[in-house]
Protein backbone atom coordinates (compact mmCIF):
# COMPACT_ATOMS: atom_id res chain seq x y z
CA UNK A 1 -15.34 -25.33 21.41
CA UNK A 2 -13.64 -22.35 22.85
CA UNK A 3 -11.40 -24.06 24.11
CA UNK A 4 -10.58 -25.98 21.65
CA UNK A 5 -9.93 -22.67 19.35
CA UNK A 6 -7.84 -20.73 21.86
CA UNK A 7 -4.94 -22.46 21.70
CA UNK A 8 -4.52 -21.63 18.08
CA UNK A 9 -5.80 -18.01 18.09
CA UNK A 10 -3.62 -16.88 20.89
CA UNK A 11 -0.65 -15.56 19.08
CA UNK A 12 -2.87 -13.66 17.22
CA UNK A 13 -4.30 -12.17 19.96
CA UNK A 14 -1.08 -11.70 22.27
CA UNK A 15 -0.36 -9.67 18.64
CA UNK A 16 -4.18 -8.12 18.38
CA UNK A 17 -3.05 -6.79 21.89
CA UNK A 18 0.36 -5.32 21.74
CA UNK A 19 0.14 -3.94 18.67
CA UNK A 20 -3.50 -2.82 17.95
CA UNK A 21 -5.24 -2.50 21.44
CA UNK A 22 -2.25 -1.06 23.58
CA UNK A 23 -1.37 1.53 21.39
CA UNK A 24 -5.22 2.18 20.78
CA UNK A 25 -5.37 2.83 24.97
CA UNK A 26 -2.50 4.67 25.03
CA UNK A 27 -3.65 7.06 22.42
CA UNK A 28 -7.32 7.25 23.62
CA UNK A 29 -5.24 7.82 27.23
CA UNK A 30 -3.33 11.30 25.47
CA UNK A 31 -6.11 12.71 23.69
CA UNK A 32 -7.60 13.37 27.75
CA UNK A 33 -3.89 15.24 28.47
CA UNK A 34 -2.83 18.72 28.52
CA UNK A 35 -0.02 20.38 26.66
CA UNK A 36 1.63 22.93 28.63
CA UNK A 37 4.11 25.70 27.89
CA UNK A 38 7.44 24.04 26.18
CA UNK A 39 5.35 21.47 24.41
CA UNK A 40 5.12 19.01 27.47
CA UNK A 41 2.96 17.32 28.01
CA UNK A 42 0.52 17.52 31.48
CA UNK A 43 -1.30 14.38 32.65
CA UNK A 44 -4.63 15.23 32.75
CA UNK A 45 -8.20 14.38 32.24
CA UNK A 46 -10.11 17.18 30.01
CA UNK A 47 -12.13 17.00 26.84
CA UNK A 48 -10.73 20.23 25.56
CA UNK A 49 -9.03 18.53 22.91
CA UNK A 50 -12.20 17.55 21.57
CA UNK A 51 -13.59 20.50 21.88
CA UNK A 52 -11.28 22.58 20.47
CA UNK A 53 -11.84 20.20 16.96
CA UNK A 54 -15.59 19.70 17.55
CA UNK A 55 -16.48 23.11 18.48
CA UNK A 56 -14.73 24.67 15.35
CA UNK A 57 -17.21 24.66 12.39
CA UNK A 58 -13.85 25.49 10.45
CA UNK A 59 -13.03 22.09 11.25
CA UNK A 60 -15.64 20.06 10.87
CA UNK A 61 -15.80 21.68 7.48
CA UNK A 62 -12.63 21.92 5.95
CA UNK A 63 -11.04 19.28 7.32
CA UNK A 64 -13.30 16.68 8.39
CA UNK A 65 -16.13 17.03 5.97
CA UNK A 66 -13.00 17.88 2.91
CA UNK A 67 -11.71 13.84 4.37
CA UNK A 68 -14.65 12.07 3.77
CA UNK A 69 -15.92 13.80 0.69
CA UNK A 70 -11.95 13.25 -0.76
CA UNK A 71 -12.21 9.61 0.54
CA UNK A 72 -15.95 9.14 -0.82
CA UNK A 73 -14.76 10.21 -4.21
CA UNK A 74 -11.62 8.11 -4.55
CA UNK A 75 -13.49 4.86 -3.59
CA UNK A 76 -16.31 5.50 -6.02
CA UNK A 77 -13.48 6.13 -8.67
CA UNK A 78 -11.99 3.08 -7.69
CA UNK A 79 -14.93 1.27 -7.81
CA UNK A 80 -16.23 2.28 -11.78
CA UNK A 81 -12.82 1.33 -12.64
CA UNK A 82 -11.97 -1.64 -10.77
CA UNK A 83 -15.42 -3.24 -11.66
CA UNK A 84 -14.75 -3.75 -15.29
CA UNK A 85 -11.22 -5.07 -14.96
CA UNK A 86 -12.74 -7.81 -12.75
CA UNK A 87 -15.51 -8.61 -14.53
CA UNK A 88 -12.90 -9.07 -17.65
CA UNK A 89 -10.42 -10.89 -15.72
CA UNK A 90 -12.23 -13.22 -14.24
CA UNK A 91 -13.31 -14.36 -17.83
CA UNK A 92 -9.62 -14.84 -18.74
CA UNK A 93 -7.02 -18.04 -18.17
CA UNK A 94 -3.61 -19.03 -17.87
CA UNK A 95 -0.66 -16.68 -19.05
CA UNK A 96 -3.13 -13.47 -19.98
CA UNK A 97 -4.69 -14.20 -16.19
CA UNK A 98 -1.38 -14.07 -14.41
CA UNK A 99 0.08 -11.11 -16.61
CA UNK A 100 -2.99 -9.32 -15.85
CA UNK A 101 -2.96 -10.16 -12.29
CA UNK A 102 0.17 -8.95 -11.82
CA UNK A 103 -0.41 -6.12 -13.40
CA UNK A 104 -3.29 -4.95 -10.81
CA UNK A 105 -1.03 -6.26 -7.71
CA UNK A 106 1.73 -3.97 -8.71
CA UNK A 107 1.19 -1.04 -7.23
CA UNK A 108 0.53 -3.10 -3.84
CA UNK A 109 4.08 -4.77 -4.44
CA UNK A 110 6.16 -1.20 -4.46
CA UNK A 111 6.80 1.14 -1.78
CA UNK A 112 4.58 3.60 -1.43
CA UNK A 113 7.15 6.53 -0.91
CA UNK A 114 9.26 5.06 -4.21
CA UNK A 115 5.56 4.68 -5.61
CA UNK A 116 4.82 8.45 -5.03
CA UNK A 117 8.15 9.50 -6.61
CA UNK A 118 7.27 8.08 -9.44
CA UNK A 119 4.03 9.87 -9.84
CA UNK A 120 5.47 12.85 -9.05
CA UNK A 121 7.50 12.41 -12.62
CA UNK A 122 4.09 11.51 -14.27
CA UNK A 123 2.71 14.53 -12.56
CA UNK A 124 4.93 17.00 -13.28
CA UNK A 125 4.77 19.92 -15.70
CA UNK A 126 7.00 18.55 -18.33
CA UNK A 127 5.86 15.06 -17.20
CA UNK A 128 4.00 12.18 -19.17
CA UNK A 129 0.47 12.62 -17.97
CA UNK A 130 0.73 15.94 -19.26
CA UNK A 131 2.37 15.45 -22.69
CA UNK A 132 0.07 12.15 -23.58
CA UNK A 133 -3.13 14.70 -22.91
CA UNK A 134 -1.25 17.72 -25.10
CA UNK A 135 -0.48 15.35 -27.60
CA UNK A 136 -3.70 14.07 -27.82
CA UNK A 137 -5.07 17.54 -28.04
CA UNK A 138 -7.33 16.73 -25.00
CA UNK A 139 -6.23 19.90 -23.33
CA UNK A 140 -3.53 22.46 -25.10
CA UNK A 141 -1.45 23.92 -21.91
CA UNK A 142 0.03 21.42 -19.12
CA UNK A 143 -2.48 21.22 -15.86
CA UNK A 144 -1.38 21.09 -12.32
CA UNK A 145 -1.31 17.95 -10.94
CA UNK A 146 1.10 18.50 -8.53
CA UNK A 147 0.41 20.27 -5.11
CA UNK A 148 -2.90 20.11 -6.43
CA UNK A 149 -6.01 17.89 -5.15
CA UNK A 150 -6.72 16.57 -8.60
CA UNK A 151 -3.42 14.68 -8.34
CA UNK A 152 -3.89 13.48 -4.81
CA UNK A 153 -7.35 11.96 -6.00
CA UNK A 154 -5.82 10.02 -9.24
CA UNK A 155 -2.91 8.71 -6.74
CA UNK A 156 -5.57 7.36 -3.92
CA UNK A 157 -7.79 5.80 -6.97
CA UNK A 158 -4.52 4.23 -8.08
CA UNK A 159 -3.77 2.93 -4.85
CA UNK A 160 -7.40 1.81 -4.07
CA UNK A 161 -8.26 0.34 -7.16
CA UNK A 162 -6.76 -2.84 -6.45
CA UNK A 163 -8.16 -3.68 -3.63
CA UNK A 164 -11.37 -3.35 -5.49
CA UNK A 165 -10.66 -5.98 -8.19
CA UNK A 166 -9.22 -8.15 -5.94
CA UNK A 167 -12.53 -8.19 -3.66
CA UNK A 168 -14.90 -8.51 -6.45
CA UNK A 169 -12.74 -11.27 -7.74
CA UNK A 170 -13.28 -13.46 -5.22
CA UNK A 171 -17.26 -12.73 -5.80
CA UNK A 172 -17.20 -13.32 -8.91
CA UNK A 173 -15.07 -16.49 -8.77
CA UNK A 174 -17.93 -17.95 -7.10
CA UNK A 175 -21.16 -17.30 -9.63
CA UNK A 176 -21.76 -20.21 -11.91
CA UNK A 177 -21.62 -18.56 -15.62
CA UNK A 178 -24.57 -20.96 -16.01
CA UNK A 179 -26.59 -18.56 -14.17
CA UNK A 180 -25.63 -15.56 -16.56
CA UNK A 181 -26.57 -18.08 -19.35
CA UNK A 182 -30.13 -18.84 -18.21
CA UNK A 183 -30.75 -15.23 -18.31
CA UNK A 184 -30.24 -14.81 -21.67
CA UNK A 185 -31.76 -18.08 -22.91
CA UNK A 186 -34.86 -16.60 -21.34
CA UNK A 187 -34.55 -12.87 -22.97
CA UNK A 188 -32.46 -10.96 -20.78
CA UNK A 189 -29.88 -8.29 -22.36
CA UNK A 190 -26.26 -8.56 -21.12
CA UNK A 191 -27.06 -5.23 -18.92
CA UNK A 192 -30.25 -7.19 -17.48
CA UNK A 193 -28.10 -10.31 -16.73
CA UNK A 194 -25.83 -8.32 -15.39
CA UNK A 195 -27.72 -6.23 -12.60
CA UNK A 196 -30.05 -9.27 -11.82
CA UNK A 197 -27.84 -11.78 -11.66
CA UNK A 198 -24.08 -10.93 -11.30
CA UNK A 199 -24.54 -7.24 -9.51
CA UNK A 200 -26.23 -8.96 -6.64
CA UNK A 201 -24.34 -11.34 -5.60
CA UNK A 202 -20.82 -9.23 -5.93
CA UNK A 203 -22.31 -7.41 -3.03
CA UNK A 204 -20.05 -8.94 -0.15
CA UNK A 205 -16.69 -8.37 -2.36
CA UNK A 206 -18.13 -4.92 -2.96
CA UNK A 207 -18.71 -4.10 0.47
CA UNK A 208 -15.22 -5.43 1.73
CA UNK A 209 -13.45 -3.25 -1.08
CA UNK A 210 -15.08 -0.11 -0.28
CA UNK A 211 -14.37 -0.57 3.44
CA UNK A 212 -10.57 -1.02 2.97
CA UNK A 213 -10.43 1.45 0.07
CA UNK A 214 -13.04 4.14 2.19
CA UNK A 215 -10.83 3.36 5.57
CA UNK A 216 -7.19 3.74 3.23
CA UNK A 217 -8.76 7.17 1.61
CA UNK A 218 -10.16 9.24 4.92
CA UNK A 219 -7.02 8.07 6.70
CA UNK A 220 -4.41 9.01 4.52
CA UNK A 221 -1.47 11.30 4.79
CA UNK A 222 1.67 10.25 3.07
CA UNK A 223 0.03 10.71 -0.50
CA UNK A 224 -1.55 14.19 0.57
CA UNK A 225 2.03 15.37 2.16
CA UNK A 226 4.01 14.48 -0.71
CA UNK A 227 1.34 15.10 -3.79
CA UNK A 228 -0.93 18.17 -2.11
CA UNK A 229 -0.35 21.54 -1.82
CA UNK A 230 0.67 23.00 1.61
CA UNK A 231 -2.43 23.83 2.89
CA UNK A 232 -4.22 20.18 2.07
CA UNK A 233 -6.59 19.60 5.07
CA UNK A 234 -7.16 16.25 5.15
CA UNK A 235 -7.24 14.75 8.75
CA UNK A 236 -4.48 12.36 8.04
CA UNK A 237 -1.86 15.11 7.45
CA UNK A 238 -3.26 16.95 10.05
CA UNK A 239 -2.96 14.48 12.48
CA UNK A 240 0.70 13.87 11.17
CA UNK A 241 1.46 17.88 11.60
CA UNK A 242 0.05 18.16 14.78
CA UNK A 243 2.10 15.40 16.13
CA UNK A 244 5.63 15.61 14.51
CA UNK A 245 5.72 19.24 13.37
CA UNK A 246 3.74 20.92 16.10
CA UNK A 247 4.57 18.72 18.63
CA UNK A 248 1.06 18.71 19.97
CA UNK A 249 0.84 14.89 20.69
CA UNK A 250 -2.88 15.59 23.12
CA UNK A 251 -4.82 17.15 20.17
CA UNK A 252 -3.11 14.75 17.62
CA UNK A 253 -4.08 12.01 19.92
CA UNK A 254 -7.68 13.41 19.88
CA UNK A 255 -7.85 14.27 16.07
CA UNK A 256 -7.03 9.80 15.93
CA UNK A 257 -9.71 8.97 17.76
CA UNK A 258 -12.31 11.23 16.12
CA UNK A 259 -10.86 9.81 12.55
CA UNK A 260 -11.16 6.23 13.82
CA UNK A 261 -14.85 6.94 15.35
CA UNK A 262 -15.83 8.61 12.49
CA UNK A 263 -14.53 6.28 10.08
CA UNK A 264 -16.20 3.10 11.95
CA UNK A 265 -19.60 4.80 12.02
CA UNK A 266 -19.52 5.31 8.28
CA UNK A 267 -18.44 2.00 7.45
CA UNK A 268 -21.30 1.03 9.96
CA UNK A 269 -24.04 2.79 7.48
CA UNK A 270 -22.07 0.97 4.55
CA UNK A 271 -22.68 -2.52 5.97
CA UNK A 272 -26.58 -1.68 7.49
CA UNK A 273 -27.08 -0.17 3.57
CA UNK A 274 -25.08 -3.19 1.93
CA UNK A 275 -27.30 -5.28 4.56
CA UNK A 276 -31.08 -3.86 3.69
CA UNK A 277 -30.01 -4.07 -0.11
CA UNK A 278 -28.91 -8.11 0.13
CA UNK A 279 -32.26 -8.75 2.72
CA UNK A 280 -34.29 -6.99 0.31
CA UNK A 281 -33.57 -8.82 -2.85
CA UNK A 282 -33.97 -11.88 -0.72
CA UNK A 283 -36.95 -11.44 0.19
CA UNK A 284 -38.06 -10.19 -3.75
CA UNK A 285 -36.87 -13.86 -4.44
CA UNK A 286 -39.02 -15.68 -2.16
């Protein structure tokens, strides 16, 4: 059997290799090196690097702790608003389908640097996000959305969201709307029907939304350089200004492999969580 599937899978692995494991190695390799006066860099094989971002409650605070919360709140966002666009797409057909499926791929169809420009006009003082609130009186003064958190948030949910309703769509593609019907021939509400019988078995397009969403959100950097303020701490950017600004390529080097541990152990508790929630209900229906 195994050989029968190599064959096929090798020039995706040749590319798994050069292009995801190499450059894994090598930076797993310079998070052990030193940096020495001049910005060069020593070969070496220390864990000060490490150290000097593990043993810094500063850091583990502020910028580590400020990622994940940042990246848990963007991909819950994502999720209450991506859940009722699926649900309501997948109900719909031909021309309103495709117009509203185009509509949720577009911001995964533009750049994301000519993407972020553009929000920066919503964004702005002056800009529309601001004048569509004044005008309808929800607040009377513009808010900062620029160089401001708030505006990094709504620009990671609009990213994310996508990925969401395309996820669950592929879930909910697959429940029979004969099921949602028996549960209200025999006296369930539309909420019932809903958490019983739909909720349940989203669960796998759930899960694989929040993991790319989660994994897009702690990892981020170009939407917190160009839409936070200077002093946005979110491991992504610091990771970017430790390498290309500071020139520090060990600790940035270090900083990736912390974000990419880090992030796999969460996303490790999402699927054992995910996992105890599907066996559970499972074993409720035997």
């Amino acid at each position: 059997m195994i050989r029968r599937l190599l064959p096929p899978l090798a020039p995706a692995l040749v590319a798994l290799l050069i292009f995801v494991a190499l450059p894994m190695f090598w930076v797993l390799r310079t998070s052990f090196n030193e940096l020495a006066d001049g910005a060069y860099v020593v070969e070496a094989m220390t864990l000060d690097n490490y150290a000097r971002f593990l043993g810094d409650p500063w850091y583990l605070v502020n910028t580590l702790w400020f990622s994940i919360r940042i990246a848990l709140v963007a991909t819950a966002i994502s999720v209450i608003c991506g859940y009722p666009v699926a649900l309501y797409i997948v109900k719909t057909t031909g021309l309103q389908r495709n117009i509203l499926m185009a509509l949720v791929m577009a911001p995964l169809l533009i750049g994301l640097v000519t993407l972020v420009y553009g929000w920066i006009v919503i964004f702005r003082g002056g800009g529309l996000l601001n004048s569509l609130m004044i005008a309808l009186h929800v607040y009377d003064r513009p808010v900062r959305y620029m160089w401001d958190i708030k505006g990094v948030v709504i620009l990671l949910v609009y990213i994310g969201a996508p990925y969401v309703v395309l996820s669950l769509l592929d879930s909910l593609e697959r429940i029979s709307p004969y099921l949602v019907e028996a549960a209200r021939n025999v006296g369930a509400s539309r909420w019932t029907a809903f958490w019983k019988v739909v909720f349940p078995m989203t669960m796998p397009g759930l899960y694989a939304g929040l993991v790319i969403v989660f994994s897009l959100n702690f990892s981020a950097f170009a939407v917190p350089l160009m839409i936070g303020d200077s002093n946005t701490q979110m491991i992504g950017l610091i990771i970017y200004r430790e390498a290309l600004l500071n020139n520090d390529l060990p600790f940035a080097s270090a900083l990736s492999v912390i974000m990419v541990a880090v992030n796999a152990l969460i996303l490790v508790g999402m699927a054992a969580f995910f996992g105890r929630i599907i066996l559970n209900r499972l074993e409720a229906k035997r």
